[in-house]
N, C-alpha and C. Protein backbone atom coordinates (compact mmCIF):
# COMPACT_ATOMS: atom_id res chain seq x y z
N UNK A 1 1.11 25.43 40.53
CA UNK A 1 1.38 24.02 40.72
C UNK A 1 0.76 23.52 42.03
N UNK A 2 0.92 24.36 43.28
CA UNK A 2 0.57 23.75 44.64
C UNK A 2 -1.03 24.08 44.55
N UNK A 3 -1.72 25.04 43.58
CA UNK A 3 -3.13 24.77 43.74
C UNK A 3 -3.85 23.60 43.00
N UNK A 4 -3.37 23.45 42.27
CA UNK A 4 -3.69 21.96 41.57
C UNK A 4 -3.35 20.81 42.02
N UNK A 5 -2.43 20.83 42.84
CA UNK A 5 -1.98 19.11 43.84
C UNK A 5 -3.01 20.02 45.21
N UNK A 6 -3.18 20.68 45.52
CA UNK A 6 -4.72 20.81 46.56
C UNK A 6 -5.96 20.37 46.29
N UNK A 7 -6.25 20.44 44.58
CA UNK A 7 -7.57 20.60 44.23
C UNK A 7 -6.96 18.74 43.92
N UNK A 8 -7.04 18.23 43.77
CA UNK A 8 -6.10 16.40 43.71
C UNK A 8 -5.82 16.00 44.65
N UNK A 9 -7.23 15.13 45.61
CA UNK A 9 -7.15 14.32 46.72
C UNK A 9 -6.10 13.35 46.50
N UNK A 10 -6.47 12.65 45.22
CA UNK A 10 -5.99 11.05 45.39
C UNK A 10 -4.47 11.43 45.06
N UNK A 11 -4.05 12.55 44.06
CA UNK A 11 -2.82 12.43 44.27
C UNK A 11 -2.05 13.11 45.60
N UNK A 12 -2.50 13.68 46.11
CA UNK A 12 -2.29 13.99 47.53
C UNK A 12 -1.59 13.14 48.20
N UNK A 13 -2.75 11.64 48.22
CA UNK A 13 -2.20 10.36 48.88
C UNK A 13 -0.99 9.75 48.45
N UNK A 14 -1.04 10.30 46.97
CA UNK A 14 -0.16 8.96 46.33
C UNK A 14 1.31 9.80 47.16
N UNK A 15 1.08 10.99 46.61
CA UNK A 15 2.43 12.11 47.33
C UNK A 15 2.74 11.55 48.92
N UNK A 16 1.46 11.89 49.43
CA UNK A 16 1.76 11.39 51.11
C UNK A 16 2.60 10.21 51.41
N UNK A 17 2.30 9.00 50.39
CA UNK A 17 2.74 7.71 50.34
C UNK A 17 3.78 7.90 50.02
N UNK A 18 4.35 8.07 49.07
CA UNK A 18 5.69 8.18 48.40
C UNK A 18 6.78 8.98 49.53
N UNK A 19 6.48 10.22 49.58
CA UNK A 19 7.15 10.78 50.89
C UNK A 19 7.07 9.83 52.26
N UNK A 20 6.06 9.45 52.73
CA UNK A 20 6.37 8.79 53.69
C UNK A 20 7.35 7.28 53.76
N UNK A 21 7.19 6.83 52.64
CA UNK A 21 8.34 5.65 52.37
C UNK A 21 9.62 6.32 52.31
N UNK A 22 9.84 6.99 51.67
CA UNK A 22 11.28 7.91 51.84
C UNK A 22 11.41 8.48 53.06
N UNK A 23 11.13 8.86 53.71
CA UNK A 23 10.74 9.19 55.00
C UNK A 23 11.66 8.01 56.08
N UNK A 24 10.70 7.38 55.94
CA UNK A 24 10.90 5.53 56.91
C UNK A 24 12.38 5.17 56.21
N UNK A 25 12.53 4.86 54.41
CA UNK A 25 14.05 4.82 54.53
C UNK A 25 14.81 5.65 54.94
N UNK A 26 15.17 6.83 54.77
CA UNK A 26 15.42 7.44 55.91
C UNK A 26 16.09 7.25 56.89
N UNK A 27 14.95 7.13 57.83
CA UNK A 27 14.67 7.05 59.19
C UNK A 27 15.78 5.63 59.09
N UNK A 28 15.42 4.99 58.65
CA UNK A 28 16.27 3.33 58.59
C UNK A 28 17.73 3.65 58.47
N UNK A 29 17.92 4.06 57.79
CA UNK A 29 19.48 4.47 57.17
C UNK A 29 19.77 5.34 58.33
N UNK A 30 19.13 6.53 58.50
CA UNK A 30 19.88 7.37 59.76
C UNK A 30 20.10 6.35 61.05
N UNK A 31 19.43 5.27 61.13
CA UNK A 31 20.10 4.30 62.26
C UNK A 31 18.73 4.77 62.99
N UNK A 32 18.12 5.18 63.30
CA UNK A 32 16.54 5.51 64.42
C UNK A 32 15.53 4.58 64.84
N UNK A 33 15.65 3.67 63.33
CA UNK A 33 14.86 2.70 63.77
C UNK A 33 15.74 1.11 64.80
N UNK A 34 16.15 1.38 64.74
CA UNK A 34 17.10 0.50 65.79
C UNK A 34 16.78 0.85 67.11
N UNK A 35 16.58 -0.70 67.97
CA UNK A 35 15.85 -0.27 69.19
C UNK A 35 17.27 0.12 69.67
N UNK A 36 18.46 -0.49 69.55
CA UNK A 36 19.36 -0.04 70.30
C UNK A 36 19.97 1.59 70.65
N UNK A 37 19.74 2.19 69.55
CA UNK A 37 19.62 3.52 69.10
C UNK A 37 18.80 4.55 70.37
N UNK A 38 17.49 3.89 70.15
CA UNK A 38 16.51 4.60 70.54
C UNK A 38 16.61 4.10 72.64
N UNK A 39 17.13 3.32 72.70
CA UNK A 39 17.42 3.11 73.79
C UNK A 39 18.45 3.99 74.21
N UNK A 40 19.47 3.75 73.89
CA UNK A 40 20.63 4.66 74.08
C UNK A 40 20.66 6.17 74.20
N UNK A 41 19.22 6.67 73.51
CA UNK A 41 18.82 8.30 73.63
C UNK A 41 17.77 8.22 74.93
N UNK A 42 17.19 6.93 75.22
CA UNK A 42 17.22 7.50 76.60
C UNK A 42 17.60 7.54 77.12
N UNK A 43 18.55 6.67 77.06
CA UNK A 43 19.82 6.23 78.84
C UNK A 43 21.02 7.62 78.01
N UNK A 44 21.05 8.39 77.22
CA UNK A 44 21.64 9.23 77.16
C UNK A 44 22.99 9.31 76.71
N UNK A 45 23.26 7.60 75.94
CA UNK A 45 24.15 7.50 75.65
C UNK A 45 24.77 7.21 74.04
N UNK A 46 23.62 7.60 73.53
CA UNK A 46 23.52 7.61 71.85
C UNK A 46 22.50 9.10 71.46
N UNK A 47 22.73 9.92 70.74
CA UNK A 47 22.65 11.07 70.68
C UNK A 47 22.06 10.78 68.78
N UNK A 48 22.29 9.90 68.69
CA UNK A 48 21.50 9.93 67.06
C UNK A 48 20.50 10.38 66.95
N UNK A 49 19.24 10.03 67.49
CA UNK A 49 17.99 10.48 67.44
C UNK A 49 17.90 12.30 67.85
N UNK A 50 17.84 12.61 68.44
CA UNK A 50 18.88 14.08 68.77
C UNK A 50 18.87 14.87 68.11
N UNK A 51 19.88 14.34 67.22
CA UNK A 51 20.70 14.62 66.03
C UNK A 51 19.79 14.87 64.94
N UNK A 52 19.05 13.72 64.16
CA UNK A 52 18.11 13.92 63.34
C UNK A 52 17.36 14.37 63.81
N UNK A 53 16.34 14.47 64.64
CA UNK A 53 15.50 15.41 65.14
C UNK A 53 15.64 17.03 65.06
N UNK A 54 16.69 17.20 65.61
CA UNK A 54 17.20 19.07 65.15
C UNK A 54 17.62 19.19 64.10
N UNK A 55 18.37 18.55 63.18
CA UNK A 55 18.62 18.20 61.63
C UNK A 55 17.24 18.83 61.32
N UNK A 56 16.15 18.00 61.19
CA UNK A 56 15.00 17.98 60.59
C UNK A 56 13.79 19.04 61.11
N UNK A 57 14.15 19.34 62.42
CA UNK A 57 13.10 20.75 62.84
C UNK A 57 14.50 22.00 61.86
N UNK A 58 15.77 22.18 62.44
CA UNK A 58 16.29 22.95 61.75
C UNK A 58 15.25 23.28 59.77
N UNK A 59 15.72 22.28 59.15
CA UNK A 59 15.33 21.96 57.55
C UNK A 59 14.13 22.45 57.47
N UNK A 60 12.92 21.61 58.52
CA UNK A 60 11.66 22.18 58.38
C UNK A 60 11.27 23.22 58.62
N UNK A 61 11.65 24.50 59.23
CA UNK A 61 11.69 25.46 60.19
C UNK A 61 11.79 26.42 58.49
N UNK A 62 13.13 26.42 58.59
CA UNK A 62 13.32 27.13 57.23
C UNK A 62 12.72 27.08 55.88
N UNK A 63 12.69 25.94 55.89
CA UNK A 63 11.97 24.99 54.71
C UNK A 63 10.40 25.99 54.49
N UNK A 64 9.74 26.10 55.58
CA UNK A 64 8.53 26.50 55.70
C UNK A 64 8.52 27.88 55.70
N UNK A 65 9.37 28.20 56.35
CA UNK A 65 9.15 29.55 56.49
C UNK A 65 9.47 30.45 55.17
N UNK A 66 10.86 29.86 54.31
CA UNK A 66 11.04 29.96 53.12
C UNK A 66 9.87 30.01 52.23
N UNK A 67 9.24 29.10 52.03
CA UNK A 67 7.73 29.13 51.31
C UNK A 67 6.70 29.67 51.37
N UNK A 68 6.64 30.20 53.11
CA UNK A 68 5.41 31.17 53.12
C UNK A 68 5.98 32.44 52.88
N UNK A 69 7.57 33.06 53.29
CA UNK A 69 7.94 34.66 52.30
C UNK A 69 7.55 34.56 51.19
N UNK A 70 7.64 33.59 50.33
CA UNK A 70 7.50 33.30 48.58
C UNK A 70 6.16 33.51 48.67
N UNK A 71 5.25 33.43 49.25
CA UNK A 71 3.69 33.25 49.38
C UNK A 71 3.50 31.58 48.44
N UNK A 72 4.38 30.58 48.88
CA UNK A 72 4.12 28.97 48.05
C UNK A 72 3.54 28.40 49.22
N UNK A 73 2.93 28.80 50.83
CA UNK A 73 2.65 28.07 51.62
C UNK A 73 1.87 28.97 52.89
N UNK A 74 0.54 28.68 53.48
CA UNK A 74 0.65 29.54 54.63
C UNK A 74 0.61 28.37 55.80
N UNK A 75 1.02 28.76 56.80
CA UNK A 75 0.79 28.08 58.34
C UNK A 75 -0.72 27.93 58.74
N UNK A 76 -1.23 26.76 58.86
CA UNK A 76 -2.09 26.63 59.74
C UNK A 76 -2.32 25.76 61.10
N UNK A 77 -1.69 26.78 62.18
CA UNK A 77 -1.24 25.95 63.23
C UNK A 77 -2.54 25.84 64.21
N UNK A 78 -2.66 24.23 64.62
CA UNK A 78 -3.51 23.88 65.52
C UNK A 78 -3.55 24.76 66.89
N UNK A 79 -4.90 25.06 67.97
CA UNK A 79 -4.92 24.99 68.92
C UNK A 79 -4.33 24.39 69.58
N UNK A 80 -3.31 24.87 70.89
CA UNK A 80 -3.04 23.81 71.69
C UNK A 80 -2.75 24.78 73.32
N UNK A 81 -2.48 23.80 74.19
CA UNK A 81 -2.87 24.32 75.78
C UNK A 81 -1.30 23.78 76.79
N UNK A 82 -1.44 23.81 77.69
CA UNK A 82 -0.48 23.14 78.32
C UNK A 82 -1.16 21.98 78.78
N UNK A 83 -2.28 21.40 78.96
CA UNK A 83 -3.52 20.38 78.88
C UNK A 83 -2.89 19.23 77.94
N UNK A 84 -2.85 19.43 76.70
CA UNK A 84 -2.77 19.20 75.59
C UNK A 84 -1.18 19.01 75.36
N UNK A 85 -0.40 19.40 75.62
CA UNK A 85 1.22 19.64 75.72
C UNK A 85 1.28 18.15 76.62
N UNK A 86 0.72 18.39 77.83
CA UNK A 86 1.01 17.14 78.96
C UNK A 86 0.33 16.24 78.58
N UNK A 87 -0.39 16.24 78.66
CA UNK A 87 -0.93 15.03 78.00
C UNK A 87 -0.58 14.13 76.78
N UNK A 88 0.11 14.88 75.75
CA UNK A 88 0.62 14.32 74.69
C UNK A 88 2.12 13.84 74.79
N UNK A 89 2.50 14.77 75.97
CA UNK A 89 3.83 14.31 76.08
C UNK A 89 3.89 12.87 76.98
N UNK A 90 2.52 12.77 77.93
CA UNK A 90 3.32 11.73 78.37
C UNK A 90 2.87 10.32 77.83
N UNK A 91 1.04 10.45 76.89
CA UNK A 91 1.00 9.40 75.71
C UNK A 91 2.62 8.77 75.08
N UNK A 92 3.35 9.74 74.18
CA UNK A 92 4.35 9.70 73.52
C UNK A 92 5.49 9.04 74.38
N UNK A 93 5.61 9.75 75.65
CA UNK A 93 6.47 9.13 76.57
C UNK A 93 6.32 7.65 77.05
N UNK A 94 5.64 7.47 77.69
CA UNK A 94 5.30 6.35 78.46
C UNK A 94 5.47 5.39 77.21
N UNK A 95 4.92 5.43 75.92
CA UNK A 95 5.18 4.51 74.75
C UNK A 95 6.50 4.53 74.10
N UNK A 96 6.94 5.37 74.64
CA UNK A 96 8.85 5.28 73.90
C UNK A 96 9.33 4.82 75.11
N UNK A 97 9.15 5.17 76.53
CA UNK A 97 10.34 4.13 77.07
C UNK A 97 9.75 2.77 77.43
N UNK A 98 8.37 2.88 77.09
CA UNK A 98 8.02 1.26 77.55
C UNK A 98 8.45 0.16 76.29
N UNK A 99 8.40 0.92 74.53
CA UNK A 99 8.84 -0.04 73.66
C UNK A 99 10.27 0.46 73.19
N UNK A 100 10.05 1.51 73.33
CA UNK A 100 11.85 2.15 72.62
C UNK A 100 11.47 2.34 71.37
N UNK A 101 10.23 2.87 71.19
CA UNK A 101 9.84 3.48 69.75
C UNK A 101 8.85 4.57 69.76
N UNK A 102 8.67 5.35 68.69
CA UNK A 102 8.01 6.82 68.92
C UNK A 102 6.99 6.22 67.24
N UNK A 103 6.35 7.16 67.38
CA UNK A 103 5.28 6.37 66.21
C UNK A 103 6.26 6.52 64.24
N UNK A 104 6.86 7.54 64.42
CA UNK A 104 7.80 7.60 63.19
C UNK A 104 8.75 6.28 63.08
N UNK A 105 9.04 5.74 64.05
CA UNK A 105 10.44 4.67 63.90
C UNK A 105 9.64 3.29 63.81
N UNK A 106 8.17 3.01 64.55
CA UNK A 106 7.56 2.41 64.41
C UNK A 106 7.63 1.51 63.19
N UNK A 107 6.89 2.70 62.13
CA UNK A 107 6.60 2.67 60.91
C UNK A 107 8.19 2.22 59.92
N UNK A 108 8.91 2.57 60.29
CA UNK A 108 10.43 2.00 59.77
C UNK A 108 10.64 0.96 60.47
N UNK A 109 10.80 0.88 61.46
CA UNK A 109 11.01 -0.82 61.76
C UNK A 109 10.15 -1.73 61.43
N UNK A 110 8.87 -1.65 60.87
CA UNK A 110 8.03 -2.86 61.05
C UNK A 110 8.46 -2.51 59.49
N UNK A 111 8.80 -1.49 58.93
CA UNK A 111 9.29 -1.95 57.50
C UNK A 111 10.24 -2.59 57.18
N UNK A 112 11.20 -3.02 58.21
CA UNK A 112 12.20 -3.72 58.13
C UNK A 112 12.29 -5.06 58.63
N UNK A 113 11.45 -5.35 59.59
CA UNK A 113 11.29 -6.53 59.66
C UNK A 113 11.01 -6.71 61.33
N UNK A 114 10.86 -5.43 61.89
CA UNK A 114 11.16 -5.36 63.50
C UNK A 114 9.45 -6.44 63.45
N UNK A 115 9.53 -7.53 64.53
CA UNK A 115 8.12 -8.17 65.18
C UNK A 115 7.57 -7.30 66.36
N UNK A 116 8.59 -6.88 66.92
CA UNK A 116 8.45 -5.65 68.13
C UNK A 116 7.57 -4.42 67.78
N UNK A 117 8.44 -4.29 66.60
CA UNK A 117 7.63 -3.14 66.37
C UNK A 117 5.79 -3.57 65.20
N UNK A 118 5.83 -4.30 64.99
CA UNK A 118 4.50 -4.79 64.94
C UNK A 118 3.57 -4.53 65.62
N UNK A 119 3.81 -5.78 66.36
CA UNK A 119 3.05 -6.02 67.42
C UNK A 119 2.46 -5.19 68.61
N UNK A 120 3.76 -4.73 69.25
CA UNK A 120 4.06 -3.72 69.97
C UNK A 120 3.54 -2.45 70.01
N UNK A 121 4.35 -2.50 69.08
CA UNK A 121 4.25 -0.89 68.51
C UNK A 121 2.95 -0.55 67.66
N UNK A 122 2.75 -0.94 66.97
CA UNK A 122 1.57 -0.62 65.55
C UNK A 122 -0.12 -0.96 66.82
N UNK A 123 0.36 -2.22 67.30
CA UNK A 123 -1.06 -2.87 67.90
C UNK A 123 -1.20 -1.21 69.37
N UNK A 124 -0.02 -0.99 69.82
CA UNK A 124 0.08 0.21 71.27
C UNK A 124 -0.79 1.46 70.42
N UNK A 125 -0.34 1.85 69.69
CA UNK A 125 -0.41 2.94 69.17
C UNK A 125 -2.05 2.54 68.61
N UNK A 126 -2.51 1.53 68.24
CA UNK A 126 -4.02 1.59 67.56
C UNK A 126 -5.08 1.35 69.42
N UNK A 127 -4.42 0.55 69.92
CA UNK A 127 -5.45 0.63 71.25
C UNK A 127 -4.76 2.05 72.10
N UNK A 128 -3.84 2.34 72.16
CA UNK A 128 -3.46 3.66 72.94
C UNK A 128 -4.38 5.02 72.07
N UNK A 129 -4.54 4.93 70.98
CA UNK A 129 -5.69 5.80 69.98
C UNK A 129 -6.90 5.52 70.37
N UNK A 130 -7.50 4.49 70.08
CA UNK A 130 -8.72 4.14 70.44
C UNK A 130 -9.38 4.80 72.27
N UNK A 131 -8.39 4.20 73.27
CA UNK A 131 -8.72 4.76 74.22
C UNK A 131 -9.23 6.13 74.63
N UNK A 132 -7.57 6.92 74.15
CA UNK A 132 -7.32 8.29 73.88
C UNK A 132 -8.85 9.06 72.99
N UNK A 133 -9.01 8.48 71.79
CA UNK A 133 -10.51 8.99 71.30
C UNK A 133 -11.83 8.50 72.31
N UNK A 134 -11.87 7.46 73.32
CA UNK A 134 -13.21 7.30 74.22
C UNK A 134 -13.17 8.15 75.27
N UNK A 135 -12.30 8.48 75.70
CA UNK A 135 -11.44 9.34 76.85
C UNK A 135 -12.03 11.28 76.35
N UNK A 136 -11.61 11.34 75.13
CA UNK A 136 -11.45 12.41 74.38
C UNK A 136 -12.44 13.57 74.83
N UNK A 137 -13.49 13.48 74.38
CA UNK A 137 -15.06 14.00 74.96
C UNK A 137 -14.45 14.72 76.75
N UNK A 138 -14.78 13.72 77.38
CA UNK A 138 -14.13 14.10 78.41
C UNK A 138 -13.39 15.02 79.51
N UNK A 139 -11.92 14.48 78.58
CA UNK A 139 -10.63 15.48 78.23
C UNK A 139 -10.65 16.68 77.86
N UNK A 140 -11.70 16.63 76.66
CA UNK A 140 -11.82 18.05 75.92
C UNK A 140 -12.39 19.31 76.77
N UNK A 141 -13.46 18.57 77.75
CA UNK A 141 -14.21 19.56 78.86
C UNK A 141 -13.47 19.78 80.07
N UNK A 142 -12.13 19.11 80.19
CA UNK A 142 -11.46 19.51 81.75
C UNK A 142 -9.84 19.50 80.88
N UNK A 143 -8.89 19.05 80.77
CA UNK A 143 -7.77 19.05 81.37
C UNK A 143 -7.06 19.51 79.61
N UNK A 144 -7.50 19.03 78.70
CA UNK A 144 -7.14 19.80 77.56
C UNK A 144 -7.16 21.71 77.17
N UNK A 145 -8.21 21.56 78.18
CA UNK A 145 -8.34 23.26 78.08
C UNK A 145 -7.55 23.88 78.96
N UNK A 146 -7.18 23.51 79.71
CA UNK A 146 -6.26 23.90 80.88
C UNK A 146 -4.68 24.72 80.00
N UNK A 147 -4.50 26.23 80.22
CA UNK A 147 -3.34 26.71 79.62
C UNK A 147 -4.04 27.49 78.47
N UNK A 148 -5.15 26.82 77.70
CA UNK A 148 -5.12 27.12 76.29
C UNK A 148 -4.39 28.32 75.98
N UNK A 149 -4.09 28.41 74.98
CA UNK A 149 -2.66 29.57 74.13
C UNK A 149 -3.35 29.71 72.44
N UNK A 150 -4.30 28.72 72.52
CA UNK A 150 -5.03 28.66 71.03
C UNK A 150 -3.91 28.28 69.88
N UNK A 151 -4.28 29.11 68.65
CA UNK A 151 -3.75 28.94 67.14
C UNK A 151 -2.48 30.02 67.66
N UNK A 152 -1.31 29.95 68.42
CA UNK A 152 -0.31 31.09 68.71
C UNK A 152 0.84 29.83 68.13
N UNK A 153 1.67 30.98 67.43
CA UNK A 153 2.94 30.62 66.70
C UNK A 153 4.37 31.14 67.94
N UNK A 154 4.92 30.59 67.83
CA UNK A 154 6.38 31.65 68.69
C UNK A 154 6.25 32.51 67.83
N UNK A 155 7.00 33.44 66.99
CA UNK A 155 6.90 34.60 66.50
C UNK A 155 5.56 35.63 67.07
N UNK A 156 4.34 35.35 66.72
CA UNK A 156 3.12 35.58 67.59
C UNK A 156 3.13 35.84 69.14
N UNK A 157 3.55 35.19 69.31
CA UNK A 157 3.73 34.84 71.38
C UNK A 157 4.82 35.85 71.28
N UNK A 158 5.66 35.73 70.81
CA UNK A 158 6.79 37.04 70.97
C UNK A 158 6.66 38.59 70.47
N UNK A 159 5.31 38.48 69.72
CA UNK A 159 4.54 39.82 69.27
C UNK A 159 5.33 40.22 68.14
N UNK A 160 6.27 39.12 67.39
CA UNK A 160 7.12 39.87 66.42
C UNK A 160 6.28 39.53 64.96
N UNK A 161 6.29 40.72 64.26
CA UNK A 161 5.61 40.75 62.72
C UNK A 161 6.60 39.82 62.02
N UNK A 162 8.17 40.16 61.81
CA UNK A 162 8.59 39.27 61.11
C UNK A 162 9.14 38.14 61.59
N UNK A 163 8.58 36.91 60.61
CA UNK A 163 9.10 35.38 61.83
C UNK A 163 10.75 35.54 61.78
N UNK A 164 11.02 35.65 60.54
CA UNK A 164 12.31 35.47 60.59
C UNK A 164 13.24 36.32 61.40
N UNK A 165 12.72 36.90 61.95
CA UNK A 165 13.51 37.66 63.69
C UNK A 165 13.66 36.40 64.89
N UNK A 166 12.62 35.86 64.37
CA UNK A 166 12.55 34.54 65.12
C UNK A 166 13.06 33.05 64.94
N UNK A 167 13.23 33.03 63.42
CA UNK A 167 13.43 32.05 62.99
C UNK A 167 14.65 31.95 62.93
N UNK A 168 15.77 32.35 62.43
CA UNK A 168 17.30 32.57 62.07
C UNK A 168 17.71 32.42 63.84
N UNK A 169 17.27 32.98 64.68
CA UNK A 169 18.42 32.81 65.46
C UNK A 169 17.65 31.19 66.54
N UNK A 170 16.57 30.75 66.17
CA UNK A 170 16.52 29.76 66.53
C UNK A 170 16.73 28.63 65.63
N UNK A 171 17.02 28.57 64.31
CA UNK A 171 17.85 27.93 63.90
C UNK A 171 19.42 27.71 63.92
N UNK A 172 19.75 29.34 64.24
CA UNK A 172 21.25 29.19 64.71
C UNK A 172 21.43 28.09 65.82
N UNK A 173 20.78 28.38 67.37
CA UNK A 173 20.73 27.92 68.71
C UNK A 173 20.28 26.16 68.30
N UNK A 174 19.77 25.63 67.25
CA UNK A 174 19.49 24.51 67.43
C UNK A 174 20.88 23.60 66.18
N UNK A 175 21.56 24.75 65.63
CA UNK A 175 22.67 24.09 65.09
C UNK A 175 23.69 24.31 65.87
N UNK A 176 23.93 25.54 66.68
CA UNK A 176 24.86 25.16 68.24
C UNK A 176 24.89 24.07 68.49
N UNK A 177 23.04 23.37 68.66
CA UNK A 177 23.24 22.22 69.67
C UNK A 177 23.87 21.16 69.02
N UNK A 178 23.78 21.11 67.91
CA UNK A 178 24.30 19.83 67.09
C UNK A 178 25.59 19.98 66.85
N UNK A 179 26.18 21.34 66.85
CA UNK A 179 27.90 21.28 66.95
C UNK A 179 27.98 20.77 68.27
N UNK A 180 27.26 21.51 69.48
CA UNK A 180 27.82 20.80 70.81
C UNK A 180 27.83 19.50 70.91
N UNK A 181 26.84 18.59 70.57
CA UNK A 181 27.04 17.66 70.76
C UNK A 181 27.80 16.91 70.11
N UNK A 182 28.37 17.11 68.72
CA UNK A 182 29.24 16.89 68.31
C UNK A 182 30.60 16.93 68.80
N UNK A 183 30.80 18.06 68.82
CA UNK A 183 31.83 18.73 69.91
C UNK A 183 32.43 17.71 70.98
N UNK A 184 31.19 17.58 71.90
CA UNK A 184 31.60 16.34 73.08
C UNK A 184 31.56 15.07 72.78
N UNK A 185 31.20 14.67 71.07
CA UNK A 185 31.22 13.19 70.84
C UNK A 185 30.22 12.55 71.37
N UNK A 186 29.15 12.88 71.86
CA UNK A 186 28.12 12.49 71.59
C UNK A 186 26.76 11.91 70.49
């Protein structure tokens, strides 16, 4: 089945599409796209975003890893550096506390009717890209390479053959966190 939706660009898209609208509702319904929300996880006083976030690395974590034991999936994880880490973190940053949106909630609020997130958001993210690609060239010859760690997985970096030595107890530690914060009502 999964080699035949590979060898099927266009339904690829239609899949991509469909998931990503479910996705954004979602995202809507879990409350994320709300600037108030997303404000409140920075000032540290709304824990929703958080919440779904480890929800959803938890799900995906397993999710994936489940599929590649089955042999239904393999990993192909990008290069990346501590260059590349900083740099992306503080793109991402500087655009979530300057609008109170991350490019996923974006896409749900302007489906809902956010003008903020339009404008804001959709227009930040296409000139914050654009830059980021003139810049790129650049980048790529100094400060992206800086750290490089390449195509390394945690399991890999930890030299362990089986992920799931790795995987189970960091899915445990990231459903701790969601009892803790539960826990304290957060």
């Amino acid at each position: 089945m999964l080699t035949r939706l590979h060898e099927q660009k266009n339904l690829q898209l239609l899949l991509g599409l469909l998931i990503g609208i479910v996705f954004g509702f979602l995202l809507q319904k879990g409350g994320v796209t709300d600037y108030n929300v997303i404000i409140g996880q920075l000032l540290l006083t709304d824990f929703t975003v958080a919440k779904i976030m480890l929800a959803a690395s938890i799900t995906g974590m397993l999710g994936v890893h489940l599929l590649r034991s089955r042999g239904l999936a393999q990993l192909h994880p990008k290069p990346g550096s501590l260059g590349t880490s900083v740099i992306g973190g503080l793109i991402f940053g500087v655009g979530f506390a300057v609008l109170g949106y991350y490019p996923g909630t974006v896409a749900g609020a302007v489906g809902q009717g956010a003008l903020d997130a339009l404008f804001g958001g959709v227009v930040g993210i296409l000139i914050g890209s654009g830059i980021f690609a003139a810049l790129y060239p650049r980048l790529q010859r100094s400060i992206l390479r800086v750290g490089d760690f390449g195509e390394l997985t945690l399991p890999q970096a930890l030299k362990v053959k089986n992920a799931w030595v790795v995987v189970i107890p960091v899915a445990f530690a990231l459903i701790a966190m969601l009892w803790l914060l539960e826990l304290l009502g957060l």
